[in-house]
C-alpha atoms as a PDB file:
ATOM      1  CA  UNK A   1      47.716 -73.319 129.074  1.00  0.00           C
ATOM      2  CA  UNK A   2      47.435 -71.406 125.818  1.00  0.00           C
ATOM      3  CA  UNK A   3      49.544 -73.353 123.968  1.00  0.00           C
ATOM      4  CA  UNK A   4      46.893 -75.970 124.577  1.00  0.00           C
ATOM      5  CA  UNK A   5      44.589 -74.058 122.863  1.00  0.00           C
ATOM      6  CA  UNK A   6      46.866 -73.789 120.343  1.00  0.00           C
ATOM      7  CA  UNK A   7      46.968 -77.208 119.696  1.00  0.00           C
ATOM      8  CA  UNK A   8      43.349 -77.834 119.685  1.00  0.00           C
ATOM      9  CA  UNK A   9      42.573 -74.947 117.128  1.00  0.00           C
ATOM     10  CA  UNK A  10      45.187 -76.886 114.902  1.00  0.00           C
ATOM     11  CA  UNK A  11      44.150 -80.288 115.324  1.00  0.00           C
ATOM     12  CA  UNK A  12      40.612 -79.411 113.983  1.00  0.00           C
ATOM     13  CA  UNK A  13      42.264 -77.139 111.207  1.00  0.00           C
ATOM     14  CA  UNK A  14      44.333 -80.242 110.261  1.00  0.00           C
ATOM     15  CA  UNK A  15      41.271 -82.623 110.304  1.00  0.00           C
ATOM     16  CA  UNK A  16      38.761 -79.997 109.030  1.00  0.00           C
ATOM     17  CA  UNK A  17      41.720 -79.337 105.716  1.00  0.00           C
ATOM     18  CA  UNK A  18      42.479 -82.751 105.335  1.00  0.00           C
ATOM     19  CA  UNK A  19      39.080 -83.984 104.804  1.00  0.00           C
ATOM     20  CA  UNK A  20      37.682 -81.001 103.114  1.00  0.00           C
ATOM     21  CA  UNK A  21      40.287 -81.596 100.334  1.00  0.00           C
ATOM     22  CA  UNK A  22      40.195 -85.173 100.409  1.00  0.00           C
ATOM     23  CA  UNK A  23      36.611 -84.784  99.566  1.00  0.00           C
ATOM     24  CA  UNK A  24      36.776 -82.051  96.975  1.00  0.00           C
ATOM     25  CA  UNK A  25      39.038 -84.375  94.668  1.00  0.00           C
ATOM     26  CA  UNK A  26      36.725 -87.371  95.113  1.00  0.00           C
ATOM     27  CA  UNK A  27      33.806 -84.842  93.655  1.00  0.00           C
ATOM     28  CA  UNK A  28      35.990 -83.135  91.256  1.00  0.00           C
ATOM     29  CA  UNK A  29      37.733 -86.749  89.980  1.00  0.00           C
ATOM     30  CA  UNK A  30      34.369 -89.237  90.148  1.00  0.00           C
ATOM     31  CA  UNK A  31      31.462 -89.682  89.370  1.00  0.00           C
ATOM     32  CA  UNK A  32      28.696 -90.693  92.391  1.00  0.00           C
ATOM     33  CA  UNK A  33      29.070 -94.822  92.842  1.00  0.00           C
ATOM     34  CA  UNK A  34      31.866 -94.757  90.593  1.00  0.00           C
ATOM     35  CA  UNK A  35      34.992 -97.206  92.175  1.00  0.00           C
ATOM     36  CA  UNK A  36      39.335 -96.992  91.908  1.00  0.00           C
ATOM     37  CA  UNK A  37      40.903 -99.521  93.293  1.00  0.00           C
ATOM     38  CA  UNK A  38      44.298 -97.412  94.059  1.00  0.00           C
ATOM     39  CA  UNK A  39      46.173-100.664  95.415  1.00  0.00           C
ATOM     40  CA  UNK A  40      44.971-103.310  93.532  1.00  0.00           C
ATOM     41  CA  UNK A  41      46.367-106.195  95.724  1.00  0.00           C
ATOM     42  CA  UNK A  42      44.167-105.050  98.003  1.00  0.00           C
ATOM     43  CA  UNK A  43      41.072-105.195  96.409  1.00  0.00           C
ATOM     44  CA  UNK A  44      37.938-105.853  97.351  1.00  0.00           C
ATOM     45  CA  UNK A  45      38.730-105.164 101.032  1.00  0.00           C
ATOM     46  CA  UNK A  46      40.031-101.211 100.223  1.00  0.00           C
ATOM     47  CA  UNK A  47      38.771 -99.340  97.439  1.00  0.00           C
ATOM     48  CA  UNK A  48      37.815 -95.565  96.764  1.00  0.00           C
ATOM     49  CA  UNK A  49      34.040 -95.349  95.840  1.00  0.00           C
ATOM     50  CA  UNK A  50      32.191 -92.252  95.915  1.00  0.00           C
ATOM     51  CA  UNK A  51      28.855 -91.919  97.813  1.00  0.00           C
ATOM     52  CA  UNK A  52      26.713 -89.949  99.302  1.00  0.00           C
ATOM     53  CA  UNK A  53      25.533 -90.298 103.113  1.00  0.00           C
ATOM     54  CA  UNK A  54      22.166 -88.533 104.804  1.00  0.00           C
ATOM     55  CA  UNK A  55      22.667 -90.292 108.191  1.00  0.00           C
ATOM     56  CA  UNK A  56      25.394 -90.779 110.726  1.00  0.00           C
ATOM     57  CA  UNK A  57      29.174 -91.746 110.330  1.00  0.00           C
ATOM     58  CA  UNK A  58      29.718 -95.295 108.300  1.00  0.00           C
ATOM     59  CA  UNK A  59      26.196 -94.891 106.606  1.00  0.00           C
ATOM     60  CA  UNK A  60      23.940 -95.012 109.945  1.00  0.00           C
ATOM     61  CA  UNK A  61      20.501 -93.915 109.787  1.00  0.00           C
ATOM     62  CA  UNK A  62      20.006 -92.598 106.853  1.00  0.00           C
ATOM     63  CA  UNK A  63      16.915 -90.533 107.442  1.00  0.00           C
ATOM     64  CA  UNK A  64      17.649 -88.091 110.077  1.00  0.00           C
ATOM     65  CA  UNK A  65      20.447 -86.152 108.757  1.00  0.00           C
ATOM     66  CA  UNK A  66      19.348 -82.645 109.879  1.00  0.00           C
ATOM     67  CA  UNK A  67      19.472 -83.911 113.125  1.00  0.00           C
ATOM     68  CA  UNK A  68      23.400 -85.703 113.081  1.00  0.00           C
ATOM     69  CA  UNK A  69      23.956 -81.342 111.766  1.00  0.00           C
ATOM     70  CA  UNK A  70      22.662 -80.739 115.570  1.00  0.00           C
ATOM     71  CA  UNK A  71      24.344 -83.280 116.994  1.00  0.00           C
ATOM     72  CA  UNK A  72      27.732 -81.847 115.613  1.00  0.00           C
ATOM     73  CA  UNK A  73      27.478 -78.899 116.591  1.00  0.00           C
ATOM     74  CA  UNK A  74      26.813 -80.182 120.043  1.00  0.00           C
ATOM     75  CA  UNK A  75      29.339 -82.622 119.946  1.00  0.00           C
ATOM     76  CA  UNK A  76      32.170 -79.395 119.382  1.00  0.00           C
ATOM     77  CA  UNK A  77      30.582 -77.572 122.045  1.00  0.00           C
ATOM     78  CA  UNK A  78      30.715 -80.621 124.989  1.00  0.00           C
ATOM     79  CA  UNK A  79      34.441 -81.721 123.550  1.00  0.00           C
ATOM     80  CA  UNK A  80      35.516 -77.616 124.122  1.00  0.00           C
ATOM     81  CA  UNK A  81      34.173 -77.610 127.423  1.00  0.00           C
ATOM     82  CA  UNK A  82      35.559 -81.040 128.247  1.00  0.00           C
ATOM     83  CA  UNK A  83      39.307 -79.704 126.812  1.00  0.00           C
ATOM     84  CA  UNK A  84      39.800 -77.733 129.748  1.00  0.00           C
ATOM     85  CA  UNK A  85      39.041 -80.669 132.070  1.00  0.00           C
ATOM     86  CA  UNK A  86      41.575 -82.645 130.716  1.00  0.00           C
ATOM     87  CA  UNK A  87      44.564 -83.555 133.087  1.00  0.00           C
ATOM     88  CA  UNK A  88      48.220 -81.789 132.688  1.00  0.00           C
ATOM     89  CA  UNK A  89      49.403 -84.853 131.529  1.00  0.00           C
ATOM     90  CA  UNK A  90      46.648 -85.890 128.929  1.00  0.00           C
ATOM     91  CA  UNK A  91      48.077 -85.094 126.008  1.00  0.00           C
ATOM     92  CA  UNK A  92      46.846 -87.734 123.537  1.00  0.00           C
ATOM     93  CA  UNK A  93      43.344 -86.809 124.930  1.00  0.00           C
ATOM     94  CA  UNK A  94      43.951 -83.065 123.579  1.00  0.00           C
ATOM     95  CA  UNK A  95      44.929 -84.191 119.899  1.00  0.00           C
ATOM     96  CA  UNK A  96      41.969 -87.192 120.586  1.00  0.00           C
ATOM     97  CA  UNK A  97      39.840 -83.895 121.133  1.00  0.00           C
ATOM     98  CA  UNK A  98      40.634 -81.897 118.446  1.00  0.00           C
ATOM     99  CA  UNK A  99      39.805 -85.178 116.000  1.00  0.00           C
ATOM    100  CA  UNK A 100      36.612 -85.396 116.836  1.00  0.00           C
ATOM    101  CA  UNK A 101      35.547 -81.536 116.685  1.00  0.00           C
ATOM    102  CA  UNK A 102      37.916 -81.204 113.179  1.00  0.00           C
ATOM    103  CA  UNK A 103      35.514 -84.796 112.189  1.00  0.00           C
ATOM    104  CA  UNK A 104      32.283 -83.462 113.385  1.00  0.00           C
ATOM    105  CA  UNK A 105      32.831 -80.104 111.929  1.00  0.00           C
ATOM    106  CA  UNK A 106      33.819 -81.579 108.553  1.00  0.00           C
ATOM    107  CA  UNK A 107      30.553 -83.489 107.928  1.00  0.00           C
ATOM    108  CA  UNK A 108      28.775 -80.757 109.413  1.00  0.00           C
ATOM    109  CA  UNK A 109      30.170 -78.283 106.777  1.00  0.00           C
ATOM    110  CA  UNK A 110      29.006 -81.145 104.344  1.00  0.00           C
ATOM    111  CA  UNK A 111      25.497 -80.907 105.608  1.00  0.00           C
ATOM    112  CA  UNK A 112      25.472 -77.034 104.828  1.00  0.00           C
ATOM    113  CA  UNK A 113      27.318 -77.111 101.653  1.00  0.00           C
ATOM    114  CA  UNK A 114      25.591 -80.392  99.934  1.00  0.00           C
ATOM    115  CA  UNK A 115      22.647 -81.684 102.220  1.00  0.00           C
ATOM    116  CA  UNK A 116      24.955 -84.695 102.358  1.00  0.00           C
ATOM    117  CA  UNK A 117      27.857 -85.971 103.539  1.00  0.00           C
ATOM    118  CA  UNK A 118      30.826 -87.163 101.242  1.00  0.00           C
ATOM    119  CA  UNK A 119      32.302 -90.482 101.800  1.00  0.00           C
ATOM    120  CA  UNK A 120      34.771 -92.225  99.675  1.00  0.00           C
ATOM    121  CA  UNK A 121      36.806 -94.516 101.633  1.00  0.00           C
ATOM    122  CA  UNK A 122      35.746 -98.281 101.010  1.00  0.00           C
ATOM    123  CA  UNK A 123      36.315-101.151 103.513  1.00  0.00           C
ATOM    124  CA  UNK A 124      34.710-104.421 102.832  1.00  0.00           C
ATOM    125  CA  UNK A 125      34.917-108.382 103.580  1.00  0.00           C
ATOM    126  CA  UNK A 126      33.230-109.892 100.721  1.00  0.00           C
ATOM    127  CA  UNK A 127      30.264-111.662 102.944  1.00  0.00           C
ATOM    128  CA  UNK A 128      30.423-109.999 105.802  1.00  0.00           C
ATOM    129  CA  UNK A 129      30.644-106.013 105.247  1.00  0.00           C
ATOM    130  CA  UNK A 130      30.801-102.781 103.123  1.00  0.00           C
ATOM    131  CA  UNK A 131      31.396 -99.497 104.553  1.00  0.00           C
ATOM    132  CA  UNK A 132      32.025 -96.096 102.635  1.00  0.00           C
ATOM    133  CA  UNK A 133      33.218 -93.828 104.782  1.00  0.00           C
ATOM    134  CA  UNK A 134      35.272 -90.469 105.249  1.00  0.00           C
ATOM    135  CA  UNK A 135      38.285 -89.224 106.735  1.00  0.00           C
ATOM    136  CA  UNK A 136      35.926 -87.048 109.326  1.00  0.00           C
ATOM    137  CA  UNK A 137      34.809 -90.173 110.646  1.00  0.00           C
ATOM    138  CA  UNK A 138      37.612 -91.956 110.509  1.00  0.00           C
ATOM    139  CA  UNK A 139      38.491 -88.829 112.927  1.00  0.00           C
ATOM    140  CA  UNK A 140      36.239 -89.042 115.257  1.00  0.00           C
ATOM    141  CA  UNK A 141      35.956 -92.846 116.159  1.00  0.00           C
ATOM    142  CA  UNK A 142      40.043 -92.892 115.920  1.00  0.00           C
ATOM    143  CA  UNK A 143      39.810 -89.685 118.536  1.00  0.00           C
ATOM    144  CA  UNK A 144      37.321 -91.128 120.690  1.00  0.00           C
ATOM    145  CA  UNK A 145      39.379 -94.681 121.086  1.00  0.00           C
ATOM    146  CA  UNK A 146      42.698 -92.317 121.571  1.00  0.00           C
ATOM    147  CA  UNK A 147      40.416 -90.900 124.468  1.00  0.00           C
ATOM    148  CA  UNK A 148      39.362 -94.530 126.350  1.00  0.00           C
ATOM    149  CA  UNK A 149      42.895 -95.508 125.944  1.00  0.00           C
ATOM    150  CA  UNK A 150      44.935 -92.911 127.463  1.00  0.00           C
ATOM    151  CA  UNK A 151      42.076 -92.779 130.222  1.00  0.00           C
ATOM    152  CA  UNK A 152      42.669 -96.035 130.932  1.00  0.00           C
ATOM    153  CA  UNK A 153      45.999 -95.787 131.080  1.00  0.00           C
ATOM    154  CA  UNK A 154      45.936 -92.548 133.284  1.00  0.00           C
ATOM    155  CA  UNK A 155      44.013 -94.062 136.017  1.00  0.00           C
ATOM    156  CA  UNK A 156      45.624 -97.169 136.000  1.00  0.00           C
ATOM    157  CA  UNK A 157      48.907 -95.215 136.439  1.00  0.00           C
ATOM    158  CA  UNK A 158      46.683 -93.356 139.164  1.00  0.00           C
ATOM    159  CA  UNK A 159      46.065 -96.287 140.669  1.00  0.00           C
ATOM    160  CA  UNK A 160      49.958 -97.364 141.017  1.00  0.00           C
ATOM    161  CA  UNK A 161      50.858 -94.532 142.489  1.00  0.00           C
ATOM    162  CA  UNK A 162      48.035 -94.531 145.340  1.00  0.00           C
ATOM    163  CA  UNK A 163      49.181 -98.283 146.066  1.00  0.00           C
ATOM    164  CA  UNK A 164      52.679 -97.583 146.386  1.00  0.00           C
ATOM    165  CA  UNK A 165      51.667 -94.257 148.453  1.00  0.00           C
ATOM    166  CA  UNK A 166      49.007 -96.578 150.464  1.00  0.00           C
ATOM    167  CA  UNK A 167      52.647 -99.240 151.152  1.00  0.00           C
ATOM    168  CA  UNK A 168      55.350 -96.909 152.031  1.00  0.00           C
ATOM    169  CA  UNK A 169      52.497 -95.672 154.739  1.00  0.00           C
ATOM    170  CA  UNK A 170      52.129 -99.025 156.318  1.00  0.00           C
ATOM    171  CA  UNK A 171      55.776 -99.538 155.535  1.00  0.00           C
ATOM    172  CA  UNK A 172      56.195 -95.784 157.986  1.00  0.00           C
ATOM    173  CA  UNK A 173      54.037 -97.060 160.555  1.00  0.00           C
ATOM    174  CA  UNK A 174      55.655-100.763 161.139  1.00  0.00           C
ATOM    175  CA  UNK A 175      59.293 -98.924 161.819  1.00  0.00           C
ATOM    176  CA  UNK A 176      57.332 -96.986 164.929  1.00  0.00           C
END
């Protein structure tokens, strides 16, 4: 069980150091709107452009960034209390887990520090959409889809094993 913990504490310290540096070279390196197109070819649909964000993840309401701080903080709170829920055998969900509280915490500590989040990385289909997001976000939504997926895939394995319990009990009671 403790190595569990373990592995949560360094999931978030992975997530949290990751996009804390990541960030830190985008401020020390560009200026705010400034873009670098680091693979060319693929240009305009990934580029690095630096930009401020007040609201939620991928530029979301932009006015009620105090509360998104809250919301963190909540956020780490629930997913701790949910980690010790999570089955024995659940152990994309405890990486998935310590995503999402390394994300959360890393745009909260942007809050604190800057009264704004940091977002750099710069998806876009000429048309259709632009998005300037982070690597904390990119943590979080890529944690929370780790989570519905191995859920899934839990109960439906659940499920497989109840039916072939639920047949080799008919299967008993015929041979009476």
């Amino acid at each position: 069980m403790r190595r569990h913990w373990i592995l949560l504490f360094v999931m978030i310290v992975l997530v949290l150091l990751v996009d804390q540096v990541t960030k830190r070279l985008v401020m020390e390196n560009m200026l705010v709107g400034q873009t670098i197109t680091p693979i060319p070819a693929l240009t305009p649909f990934f580029q690095i452009t630096y930009s401020h964000n007040t609201g939620a993840a991928f530029g979301f309401l932009p006015q009620v960034g105090d509360l998104f701080l809250i919301i963190a903080v909540v956020v780490v709170v629930v997913m701790i209390y949910f980690y010790r829920r999570v089955p024995e055998n659940g152990h994309f969900s405890r990486i998935a887990i310590g995503m999402i509280c390394g994300g959360a915490l890393g745009n909260a500590l942007d809050r604190l520090q800057h009264g704004r989040v940091i977002d750099f990385i710069h998806y876009q289909i000429p048309g259709v959409i632009s998005n300037v997001s982070n690597i904390a976000d990119h943590a979080v939504v890529l944690g929370v889809i780790i989570i519905f997926i191995e859920s899934w895939l839990l109960e439906r394995k659940q499920k497989q094993v109840e039916t072939v319990s639920i047949e080799g009990q008919s299967d008993s009671a015929d041979g009476l």
